[in-house]
C-alpha atoms as a PDB file:
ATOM      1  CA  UNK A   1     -30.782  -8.046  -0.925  1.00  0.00           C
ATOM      2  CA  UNK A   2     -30.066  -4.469  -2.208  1.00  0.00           C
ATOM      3  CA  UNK A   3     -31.162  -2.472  -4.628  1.00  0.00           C
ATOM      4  CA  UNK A   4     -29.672  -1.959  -7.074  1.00  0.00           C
ATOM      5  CA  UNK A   5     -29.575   1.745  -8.935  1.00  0.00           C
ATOM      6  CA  UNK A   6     -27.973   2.260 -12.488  1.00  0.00           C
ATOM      7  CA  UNK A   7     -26.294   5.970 -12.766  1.00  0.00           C
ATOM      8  CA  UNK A   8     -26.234   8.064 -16.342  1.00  0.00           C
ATOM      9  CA  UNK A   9     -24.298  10.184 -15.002  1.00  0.00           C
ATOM     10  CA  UNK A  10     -21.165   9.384 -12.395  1.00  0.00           C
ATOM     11  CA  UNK A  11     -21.943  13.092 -10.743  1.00  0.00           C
ATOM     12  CA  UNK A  12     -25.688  12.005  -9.688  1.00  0.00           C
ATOM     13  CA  UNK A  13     -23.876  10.535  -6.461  1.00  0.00           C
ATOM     14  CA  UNK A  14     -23.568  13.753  -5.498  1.00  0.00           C
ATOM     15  CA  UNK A  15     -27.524  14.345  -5.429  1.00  0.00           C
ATOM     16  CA  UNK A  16     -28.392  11.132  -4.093  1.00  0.00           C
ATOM     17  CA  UNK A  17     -29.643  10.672  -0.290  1.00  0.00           C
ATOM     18  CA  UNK A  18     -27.878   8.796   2.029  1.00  0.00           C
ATOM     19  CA  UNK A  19     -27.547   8.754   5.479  1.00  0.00           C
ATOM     20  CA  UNK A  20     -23.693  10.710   6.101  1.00  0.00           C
ATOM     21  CA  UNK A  21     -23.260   8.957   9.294  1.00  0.00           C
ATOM     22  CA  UNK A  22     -23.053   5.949   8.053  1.00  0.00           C
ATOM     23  CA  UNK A  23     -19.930   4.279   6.458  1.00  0.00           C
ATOM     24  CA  UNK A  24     -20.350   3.023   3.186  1.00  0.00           C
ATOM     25  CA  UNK A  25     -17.787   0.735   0.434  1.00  0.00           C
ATOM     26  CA  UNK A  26     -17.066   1.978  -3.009  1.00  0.00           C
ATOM     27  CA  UNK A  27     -15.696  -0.722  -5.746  1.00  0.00           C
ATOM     28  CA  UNK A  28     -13.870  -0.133  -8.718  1.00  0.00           C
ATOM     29  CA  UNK A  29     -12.764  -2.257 -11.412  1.00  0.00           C
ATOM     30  CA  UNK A  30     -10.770   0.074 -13.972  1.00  0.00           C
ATOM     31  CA  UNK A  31      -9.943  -1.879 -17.037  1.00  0.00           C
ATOM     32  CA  UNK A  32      -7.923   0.581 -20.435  1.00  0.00           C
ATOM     33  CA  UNK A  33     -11.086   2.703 -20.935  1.00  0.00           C
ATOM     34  CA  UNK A  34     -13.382   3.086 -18.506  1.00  0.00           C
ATOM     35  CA  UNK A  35     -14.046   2.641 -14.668  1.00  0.00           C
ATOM     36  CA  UNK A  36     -16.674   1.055 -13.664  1.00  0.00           C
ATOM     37  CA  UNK A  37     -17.957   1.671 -10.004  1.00  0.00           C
ATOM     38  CA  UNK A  38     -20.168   0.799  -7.199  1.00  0.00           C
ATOM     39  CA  UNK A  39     -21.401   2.781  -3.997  1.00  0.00           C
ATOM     40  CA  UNK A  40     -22.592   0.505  -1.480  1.00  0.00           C
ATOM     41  CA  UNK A  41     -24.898   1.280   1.265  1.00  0.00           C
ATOM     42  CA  UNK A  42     -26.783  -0.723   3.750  1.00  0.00           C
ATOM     43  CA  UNK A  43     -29.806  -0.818   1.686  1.00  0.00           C
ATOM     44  CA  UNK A  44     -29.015  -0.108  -2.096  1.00  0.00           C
ATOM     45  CA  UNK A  45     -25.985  -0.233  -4.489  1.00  0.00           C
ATOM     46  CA  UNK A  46     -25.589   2.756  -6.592  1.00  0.00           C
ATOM     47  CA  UNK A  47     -23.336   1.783 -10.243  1.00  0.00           C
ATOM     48  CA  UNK A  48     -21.723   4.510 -12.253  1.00  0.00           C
ATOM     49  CA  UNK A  49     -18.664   5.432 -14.803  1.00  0.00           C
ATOM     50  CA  UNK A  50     -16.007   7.389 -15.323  1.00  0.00           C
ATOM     51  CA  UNK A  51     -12.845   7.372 -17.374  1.00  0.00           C
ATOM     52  CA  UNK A  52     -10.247   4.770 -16.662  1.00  0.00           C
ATOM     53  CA  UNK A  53      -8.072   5.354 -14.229  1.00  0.00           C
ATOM     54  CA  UNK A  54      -4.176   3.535 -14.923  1.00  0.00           C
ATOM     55  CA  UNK A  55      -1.196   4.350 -13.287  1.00  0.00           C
ATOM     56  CA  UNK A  56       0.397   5.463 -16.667  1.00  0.00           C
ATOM     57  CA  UNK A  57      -2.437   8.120 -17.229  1.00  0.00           C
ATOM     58  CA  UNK A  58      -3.132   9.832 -14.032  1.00  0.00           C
ATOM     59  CA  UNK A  59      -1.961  13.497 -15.314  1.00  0.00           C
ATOM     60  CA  UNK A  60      -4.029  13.847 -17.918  1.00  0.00           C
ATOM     61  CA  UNK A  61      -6.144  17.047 -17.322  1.00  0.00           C
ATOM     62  CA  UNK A  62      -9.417  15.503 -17.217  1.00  0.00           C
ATOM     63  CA  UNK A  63      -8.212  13.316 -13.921  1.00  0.00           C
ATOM     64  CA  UNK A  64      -7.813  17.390 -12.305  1.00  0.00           C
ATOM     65  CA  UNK A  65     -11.444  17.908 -13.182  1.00  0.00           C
ATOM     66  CA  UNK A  66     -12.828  14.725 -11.626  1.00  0.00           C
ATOM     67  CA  UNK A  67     -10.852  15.252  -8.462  1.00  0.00           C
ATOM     68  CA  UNK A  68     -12.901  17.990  -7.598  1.00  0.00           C
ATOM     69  CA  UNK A  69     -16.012  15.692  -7.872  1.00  0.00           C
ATOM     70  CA  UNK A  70     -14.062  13.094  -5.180  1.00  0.00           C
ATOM     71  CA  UNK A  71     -13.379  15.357  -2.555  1.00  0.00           C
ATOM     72  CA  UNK A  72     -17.318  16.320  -2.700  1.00  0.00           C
ATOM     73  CA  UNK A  73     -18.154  13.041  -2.557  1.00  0.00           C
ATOM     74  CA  UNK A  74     -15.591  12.134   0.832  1.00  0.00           C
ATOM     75  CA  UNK A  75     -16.614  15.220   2.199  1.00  0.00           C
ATOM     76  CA  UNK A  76     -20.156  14.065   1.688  1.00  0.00           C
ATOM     77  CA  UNK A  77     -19.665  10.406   3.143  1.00  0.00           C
ATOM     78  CA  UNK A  78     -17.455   8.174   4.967  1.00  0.00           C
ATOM     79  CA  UNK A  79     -16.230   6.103   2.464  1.00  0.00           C
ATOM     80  CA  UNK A  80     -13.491   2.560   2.351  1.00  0.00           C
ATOM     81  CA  UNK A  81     -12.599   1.925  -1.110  1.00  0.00           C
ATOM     82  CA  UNK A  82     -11.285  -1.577  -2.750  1.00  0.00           C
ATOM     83  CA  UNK A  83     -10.026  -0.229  -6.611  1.00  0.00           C
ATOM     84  CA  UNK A  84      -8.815  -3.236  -8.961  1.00  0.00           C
ATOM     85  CA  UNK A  85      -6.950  -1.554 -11.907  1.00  0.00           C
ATOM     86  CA  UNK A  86      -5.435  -2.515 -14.775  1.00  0.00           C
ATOM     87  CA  UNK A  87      -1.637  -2.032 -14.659  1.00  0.00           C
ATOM     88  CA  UNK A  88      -1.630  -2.235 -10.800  1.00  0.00           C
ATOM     89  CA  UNK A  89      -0.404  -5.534 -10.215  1.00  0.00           C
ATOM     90  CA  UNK A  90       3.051  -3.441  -8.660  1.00  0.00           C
ATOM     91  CA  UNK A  91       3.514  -1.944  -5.532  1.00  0.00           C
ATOM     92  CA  UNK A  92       4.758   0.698  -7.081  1.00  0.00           C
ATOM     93  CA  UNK A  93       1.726   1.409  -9.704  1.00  0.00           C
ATOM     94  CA  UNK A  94      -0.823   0.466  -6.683  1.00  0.00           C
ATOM     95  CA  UNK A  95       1.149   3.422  -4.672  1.00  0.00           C
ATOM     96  CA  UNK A  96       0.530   5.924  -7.904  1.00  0.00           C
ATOM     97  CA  UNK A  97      -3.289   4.988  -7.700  1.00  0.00           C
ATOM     98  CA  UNK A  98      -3.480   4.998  -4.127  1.00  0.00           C
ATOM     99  CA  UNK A  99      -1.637   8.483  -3.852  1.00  0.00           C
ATOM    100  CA  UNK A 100      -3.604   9.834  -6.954  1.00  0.00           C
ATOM    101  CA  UNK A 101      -6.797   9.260  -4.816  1.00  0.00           C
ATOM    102  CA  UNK A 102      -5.551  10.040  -1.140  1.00  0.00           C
ATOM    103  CA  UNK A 103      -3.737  13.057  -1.606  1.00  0.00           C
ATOM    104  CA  UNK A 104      -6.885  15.159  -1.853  1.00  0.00           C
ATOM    105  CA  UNK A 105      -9.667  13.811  -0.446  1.00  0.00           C
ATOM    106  CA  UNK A 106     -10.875  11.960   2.210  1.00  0.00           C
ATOM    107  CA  UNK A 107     -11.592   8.563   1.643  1.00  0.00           C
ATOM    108  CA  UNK A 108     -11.252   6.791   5.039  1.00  0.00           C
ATOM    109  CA  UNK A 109      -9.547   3.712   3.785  1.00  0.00           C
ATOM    110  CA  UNK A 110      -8.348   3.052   0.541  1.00  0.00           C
ATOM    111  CA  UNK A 111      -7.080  -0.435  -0.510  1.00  0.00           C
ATOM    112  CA  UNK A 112      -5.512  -0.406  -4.120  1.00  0.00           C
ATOM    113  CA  UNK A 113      -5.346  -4.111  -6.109  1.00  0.00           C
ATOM    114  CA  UNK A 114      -4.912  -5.673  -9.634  1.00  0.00           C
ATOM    115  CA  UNK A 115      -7.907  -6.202 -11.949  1.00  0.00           C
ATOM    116  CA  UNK A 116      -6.658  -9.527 -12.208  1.00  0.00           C
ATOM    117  CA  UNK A 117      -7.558 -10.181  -8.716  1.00  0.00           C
ATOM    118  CA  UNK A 118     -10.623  -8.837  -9.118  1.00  0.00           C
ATOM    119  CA  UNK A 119     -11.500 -10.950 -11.983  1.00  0.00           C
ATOM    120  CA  UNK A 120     -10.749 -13.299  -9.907  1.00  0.00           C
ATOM    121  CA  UNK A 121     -13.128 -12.732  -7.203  1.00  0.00           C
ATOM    122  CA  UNK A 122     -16.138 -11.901  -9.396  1.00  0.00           C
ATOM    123  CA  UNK A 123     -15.718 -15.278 -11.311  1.00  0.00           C
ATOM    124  CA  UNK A 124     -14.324 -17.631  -8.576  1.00  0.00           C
ATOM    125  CA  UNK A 125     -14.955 -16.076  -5.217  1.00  0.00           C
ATOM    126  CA  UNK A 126     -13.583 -18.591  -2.638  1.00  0.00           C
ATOM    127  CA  UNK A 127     -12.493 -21.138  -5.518  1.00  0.00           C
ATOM    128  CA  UNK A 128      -9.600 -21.521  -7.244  1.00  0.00           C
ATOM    129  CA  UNK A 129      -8.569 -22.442 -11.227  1.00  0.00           C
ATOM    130  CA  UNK A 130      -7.669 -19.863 -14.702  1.00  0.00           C
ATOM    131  CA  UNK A 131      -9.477 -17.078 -15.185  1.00  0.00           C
ATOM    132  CA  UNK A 132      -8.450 -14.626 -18.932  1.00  0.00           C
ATOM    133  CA  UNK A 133      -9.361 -11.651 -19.776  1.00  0.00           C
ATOM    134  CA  UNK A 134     -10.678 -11.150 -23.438  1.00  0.00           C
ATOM    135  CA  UNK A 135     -11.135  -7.153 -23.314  1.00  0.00           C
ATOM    136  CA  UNK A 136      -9.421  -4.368 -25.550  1.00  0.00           C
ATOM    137  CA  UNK A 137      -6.337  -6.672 -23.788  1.00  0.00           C
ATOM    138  CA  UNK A 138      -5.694  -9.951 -22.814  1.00  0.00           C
ATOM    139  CA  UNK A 139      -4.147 -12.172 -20.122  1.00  0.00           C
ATOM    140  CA  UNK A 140      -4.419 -15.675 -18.728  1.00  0.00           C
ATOM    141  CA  UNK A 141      -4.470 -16.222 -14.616  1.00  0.00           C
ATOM    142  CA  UNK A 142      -4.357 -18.771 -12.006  1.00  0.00           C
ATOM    143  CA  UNK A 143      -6.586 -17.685  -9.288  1.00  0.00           C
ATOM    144  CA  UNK A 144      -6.409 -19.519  -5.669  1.00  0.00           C
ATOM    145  CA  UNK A 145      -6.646 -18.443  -2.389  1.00  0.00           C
ATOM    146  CA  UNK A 146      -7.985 -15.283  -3.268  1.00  0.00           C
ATOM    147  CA  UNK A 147      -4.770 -14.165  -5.373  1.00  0.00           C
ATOM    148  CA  UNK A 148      -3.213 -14.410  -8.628  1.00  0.00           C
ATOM    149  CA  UNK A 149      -0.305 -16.949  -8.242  1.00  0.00           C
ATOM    150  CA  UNK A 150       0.430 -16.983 -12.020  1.00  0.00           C
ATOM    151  CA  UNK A 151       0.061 -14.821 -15.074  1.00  0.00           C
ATOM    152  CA  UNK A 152       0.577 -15.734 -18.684  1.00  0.00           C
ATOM    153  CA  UNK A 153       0.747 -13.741 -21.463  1.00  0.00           C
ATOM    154  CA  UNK A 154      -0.713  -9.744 -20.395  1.00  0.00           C
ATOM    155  CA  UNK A 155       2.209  -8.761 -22.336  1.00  0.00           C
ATOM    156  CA  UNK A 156       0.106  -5.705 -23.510  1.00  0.00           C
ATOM    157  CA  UNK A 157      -0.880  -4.757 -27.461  1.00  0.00           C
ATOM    158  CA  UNK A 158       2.816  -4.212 -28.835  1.00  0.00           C
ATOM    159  CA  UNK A 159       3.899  -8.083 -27.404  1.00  0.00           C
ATOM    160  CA  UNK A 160       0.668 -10.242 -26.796  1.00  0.00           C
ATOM    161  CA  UNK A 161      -2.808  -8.927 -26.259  1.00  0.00           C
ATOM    162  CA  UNK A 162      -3.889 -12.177 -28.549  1.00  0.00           C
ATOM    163  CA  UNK A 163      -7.641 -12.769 -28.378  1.00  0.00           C
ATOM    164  CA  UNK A 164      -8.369  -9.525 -27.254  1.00  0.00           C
ATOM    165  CA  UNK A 165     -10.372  -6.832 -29.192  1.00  0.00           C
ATOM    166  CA  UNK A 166      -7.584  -4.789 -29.918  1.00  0.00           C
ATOM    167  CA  UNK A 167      -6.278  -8.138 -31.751  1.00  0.00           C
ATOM    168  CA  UNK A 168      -9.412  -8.761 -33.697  1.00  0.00           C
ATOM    169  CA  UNK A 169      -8.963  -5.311 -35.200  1.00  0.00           C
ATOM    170  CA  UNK A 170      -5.585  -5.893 -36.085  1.00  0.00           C
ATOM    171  CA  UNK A 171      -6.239  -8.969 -37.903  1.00  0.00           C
ATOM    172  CA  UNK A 172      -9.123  -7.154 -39.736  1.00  0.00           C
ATOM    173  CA  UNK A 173      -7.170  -3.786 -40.553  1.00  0.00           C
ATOM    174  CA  UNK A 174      -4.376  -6.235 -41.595  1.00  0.00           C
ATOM    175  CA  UNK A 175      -6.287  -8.594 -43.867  1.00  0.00           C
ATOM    176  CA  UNK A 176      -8.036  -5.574 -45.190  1.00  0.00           C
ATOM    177  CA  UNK A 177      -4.516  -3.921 -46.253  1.00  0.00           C
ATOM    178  CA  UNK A 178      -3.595  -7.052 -47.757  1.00  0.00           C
ATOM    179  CA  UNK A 179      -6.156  -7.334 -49.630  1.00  0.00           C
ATOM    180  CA  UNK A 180      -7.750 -10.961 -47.891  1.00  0.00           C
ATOM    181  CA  UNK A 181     -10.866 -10.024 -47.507  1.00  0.00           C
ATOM    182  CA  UNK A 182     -14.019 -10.920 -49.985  1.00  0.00           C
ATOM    183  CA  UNK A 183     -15.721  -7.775 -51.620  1.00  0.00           C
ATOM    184  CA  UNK A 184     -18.247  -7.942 -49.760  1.00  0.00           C
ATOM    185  CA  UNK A 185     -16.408  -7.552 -46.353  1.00  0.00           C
ATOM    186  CA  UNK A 186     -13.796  -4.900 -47.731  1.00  0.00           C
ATOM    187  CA  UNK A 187     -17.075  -2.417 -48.817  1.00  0.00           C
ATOM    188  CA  UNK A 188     -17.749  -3.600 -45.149  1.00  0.00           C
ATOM    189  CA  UNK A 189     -15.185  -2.343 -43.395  1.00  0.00           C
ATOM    190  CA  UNK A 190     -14.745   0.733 -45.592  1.00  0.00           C
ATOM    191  CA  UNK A 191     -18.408   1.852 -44.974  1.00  0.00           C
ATOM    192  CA  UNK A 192     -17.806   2.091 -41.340  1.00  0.00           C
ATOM    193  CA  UNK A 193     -13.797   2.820 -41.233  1.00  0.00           C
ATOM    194  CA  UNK A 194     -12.765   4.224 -43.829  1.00  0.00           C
ATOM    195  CA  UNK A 195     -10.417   3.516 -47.200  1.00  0.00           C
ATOM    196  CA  UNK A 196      -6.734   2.721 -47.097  1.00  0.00           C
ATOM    197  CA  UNK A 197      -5.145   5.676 -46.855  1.00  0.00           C
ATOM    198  CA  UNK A 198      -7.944   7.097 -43.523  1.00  0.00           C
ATOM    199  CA  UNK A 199      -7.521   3.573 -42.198  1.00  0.00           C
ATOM    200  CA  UNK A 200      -3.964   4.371 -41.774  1.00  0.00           C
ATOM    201  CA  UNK A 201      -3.941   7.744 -40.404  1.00  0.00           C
ATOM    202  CA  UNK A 202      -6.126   6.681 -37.543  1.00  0.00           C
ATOM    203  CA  UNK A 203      -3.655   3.613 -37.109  1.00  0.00           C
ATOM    204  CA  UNK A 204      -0.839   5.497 -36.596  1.00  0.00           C
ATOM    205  CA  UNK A 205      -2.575   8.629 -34.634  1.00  0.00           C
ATOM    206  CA  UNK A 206      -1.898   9.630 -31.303  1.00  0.00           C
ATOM    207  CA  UNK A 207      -5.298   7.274 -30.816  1.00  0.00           C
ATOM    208  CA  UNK A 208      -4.184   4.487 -33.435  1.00  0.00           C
ATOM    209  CA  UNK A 209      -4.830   1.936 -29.939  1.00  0.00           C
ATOM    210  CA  UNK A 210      -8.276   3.092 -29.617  1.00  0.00           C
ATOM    211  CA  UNK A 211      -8.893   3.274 -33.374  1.00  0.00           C
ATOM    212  CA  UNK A 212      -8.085  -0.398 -33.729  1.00  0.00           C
ATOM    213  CA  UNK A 213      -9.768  -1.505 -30.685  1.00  0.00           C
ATOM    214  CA  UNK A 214     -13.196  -0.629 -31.514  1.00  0.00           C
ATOM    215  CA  UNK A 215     -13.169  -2.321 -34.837  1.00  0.00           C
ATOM    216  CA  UNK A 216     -16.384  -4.335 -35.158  1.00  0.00           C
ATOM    217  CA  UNK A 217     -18.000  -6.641 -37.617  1.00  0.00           C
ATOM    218  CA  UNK A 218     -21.001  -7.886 -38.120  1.00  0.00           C
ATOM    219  CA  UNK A 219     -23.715  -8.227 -41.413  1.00  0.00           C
ATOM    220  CA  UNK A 220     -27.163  -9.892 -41.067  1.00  0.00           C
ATOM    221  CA  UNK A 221     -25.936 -11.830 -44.584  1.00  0.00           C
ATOM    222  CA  UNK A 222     -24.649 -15.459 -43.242  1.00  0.00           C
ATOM    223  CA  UNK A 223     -21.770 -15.922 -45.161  1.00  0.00           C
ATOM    224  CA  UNK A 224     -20.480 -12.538 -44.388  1.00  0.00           C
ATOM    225  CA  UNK A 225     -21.376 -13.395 -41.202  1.00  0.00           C
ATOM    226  CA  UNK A 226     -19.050 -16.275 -41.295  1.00  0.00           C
ATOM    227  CA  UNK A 227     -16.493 -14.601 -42.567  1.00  0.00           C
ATOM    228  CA  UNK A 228     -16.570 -12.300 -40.306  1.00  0.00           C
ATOM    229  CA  UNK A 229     -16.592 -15.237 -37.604  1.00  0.00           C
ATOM    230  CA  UNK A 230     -13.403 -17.024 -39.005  1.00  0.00           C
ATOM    231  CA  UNK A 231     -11.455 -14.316 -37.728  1.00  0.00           C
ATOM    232  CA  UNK A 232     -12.857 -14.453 -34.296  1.00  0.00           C
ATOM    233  CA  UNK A 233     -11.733 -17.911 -34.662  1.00  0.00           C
ATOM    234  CA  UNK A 234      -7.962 -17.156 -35.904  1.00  0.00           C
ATOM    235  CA  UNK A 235      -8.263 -14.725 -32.795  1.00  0.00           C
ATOM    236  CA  UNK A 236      -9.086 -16.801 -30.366  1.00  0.00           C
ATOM    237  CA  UNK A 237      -6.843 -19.699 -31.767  1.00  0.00           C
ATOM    238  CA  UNK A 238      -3.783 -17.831 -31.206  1.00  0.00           C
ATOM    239  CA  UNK A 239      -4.604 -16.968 -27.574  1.00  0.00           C
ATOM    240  CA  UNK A 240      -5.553 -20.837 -26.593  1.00  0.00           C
ATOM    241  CA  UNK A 241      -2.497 -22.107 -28.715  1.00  0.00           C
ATOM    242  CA  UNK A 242      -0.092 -19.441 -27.134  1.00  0.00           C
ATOM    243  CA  UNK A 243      -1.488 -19.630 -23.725  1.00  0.00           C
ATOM    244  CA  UNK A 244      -3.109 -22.779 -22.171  1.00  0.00           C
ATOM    245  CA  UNK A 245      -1.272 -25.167 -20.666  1.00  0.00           C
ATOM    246  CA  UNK A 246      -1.181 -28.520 -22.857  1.00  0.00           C
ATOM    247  CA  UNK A 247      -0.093 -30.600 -19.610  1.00  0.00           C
ATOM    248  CA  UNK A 248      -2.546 -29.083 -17.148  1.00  0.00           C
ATOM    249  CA  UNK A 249      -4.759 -31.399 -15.038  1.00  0.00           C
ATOM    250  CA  UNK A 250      -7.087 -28.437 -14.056  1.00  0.00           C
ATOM    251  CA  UNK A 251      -8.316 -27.889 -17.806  1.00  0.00           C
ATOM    252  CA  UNK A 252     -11.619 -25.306 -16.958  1.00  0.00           C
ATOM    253  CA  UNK A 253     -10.863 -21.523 -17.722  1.00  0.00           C
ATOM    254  CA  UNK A 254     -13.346 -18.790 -17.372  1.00  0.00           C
ATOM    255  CA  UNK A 255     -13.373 -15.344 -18.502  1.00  0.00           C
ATOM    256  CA  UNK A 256     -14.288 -11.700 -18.022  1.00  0.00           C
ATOM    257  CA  UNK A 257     -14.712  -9.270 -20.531  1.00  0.00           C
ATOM    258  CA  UNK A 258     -16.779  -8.054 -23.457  1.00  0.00           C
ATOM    259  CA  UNK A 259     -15.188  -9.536 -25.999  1.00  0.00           C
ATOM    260  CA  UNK A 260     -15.104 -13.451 -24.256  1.00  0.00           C
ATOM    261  CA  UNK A 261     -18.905 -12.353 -23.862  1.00  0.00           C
ATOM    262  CA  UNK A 262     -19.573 -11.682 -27.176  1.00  0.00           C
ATOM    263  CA  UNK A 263     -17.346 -14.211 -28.611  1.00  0.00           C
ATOM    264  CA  UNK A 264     -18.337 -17.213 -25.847  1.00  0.00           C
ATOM    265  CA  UNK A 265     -19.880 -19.878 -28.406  1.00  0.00           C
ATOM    266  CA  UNK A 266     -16.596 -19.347 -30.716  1.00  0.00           C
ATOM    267  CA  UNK A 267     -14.573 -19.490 -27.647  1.00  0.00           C
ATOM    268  CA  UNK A 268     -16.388 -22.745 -25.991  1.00  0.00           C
ATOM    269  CA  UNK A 269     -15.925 -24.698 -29.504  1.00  0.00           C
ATOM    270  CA  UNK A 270     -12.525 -23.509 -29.722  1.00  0.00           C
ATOM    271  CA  UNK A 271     -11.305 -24.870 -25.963  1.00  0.00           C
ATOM    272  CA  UNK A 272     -13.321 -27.823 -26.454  1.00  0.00           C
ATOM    273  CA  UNK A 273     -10.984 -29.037 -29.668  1.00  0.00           C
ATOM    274  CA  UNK A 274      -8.424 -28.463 -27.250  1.00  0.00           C
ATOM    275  CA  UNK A 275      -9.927 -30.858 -23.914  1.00  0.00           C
ATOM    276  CA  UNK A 276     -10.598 -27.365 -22.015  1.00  0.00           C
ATOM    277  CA  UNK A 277     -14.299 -26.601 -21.024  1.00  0.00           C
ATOM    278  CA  UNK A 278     -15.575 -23.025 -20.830  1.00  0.00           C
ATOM    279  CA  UNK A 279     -16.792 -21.872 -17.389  1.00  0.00           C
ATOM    280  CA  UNK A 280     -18.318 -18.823 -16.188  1.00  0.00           C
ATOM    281  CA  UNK A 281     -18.278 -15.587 -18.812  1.00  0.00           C
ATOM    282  CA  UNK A 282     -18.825 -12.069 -17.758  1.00  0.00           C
ATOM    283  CA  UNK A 283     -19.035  -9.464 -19.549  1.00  0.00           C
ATOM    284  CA  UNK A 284     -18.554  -7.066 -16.030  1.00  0.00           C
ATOM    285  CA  UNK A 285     -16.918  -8.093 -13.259  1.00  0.00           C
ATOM    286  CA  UNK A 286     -18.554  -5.298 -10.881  1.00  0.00           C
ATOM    287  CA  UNK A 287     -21.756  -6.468 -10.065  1.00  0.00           C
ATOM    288  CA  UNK A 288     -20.678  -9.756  -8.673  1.00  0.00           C
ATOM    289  CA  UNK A 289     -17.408  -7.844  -7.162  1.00  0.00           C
ATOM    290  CA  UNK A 290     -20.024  -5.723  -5.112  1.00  0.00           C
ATOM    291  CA  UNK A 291     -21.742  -8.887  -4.100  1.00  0.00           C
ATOM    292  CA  UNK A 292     -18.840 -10.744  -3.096  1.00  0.00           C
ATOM    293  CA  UNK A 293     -16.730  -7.349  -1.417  1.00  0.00           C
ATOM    294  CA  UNK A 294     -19.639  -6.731   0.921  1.00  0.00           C
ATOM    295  CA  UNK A 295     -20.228 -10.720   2.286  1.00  0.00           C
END
């Protein structure tokens, strides 16, 4: 069993001891905002974050700045590196990631994969059956054989992205506009976002997607509360009625993400009116990725 260490800072790598000689594994699951990672060693994992990393992002000036902290780090240690990204399900987007990273430094192997897959592993491992994502996005999978041989949905926040976070904003920002909302859940949402005309100016800003995305509810008052909660459940309707199979004879689905985490009792009654059970929910997959990379 390793140790496990818990980074503030992604650059404290840099300070850490470890032996150089030996050859270590870095993970990465990169999701629409952030990176998660894990530096494994024989003894301890180290977990840290940067900014995401997708294949339609990687000029942006602050990727320049953390390449210099990569080639210290290769230089440092002999590293092999399994990244699972969002957006890299083609062999064209894996080549952009793989490129991005190799170019520069001097990773000794480098192995570029979807998120999906790496879902995947961290809920399933050696098993097969649906695994969704219920992040900022969302998607529906069928994992087996240690690949994703069907996707559903993942048609990103303009098409699809029902259930998601992202969603659950929309359907707030929307009911809010129209005007659906009680009184008490309108001074709500204007305490913490804003009136009409600042709600949207951040909607339609160069960061409208993030705006949206990090709407969240939630009052210690119980029928706010359940307010609140009904539109979780709208959410989460559309993305089971849109989604899951009606004929399936493999009716189990579990799910990474934070907002499947957060939402998991909503989204085990929901499947349940439906005949589907809820399995495993994670609200990371990179801890159990780690676990499962290294066996």
């Amino acid at each position: 069993m390793r140790n496990k260490k818990y980074l503030t800072s992604y650059y404290d790598i840099l300070h850490v001891t470890i032996n150089e000689h030996q050859e270590v594994i870095l993970v990465a699951d990169s999701g629409g905002t952030k990176t998660d990672w894990c530096l494994i060693t024989n003894k301890e994992q180290f977990f840290f974050t940067t900014e995401s990393y997708h294949p339609t992002s990687l000029d942006q000036t602050s990727k320049d700045e953390l390449l210099e902290f990569w080639k210290q780090l290769t230089q440092k240690l002999r590293i092999s590196c399994h990244f699972y990204g969002a957006g890299c399900s083609s062999l064209e987007n894996q080549a952009k990631i793989n490129v991005h990273f190799t170019q520069n430094t001097s990773f000794k192997h480098f192995v570029v994969a979807s998120d999906l897959v790496a879902a995947g592993i961290a809920l399933l491992g050696n098993d097969e059956g649906y695994v969704g994502i219920l992040g900022t996005g969302s998607v529906l999978t069928y994992y087996q054989n240690k690949q994703i041989t069907e996707i559903i949905g993942g048609f990103g926040y303009l098409l699809g992205d029902e259930g998601s976070g992202y969603n659950f904003g929309k359907l707030v920002l929307q009911k809010y506009l129209n005007k659906e909302l009680s009184e008490d859940l309108t001074v709500l949402v204007e305490v913490h976002y804003g009136q009409r005309a600042a709600i949207l100016q951040n909607c339609y800003s160069p960061n409208g997607k993030a705006f949206i995305s990090s709407i969240q509810l939630h009052s210690e008052n119980e029928s706010l509360q359940h307010e609140i909660n009904l539109i979780h459940k709208e959410n989460i309707d559309l993305f089971v009625s849109k989604y899951l199979h009606k004929n399936s004879t493999k009716k189990e689905i579990s799910f990474v993400g934070s907002y499947a985490f957060y939402q998991q009792e909503i989204l085990k009654i929901t499947l349940e009116k439906v005949g589907w059970k809820l399995g495993k929910v994670i609200q990371k997959p990179i801890e159990a990725l780690a676990e499962r990379v290294t066996k």
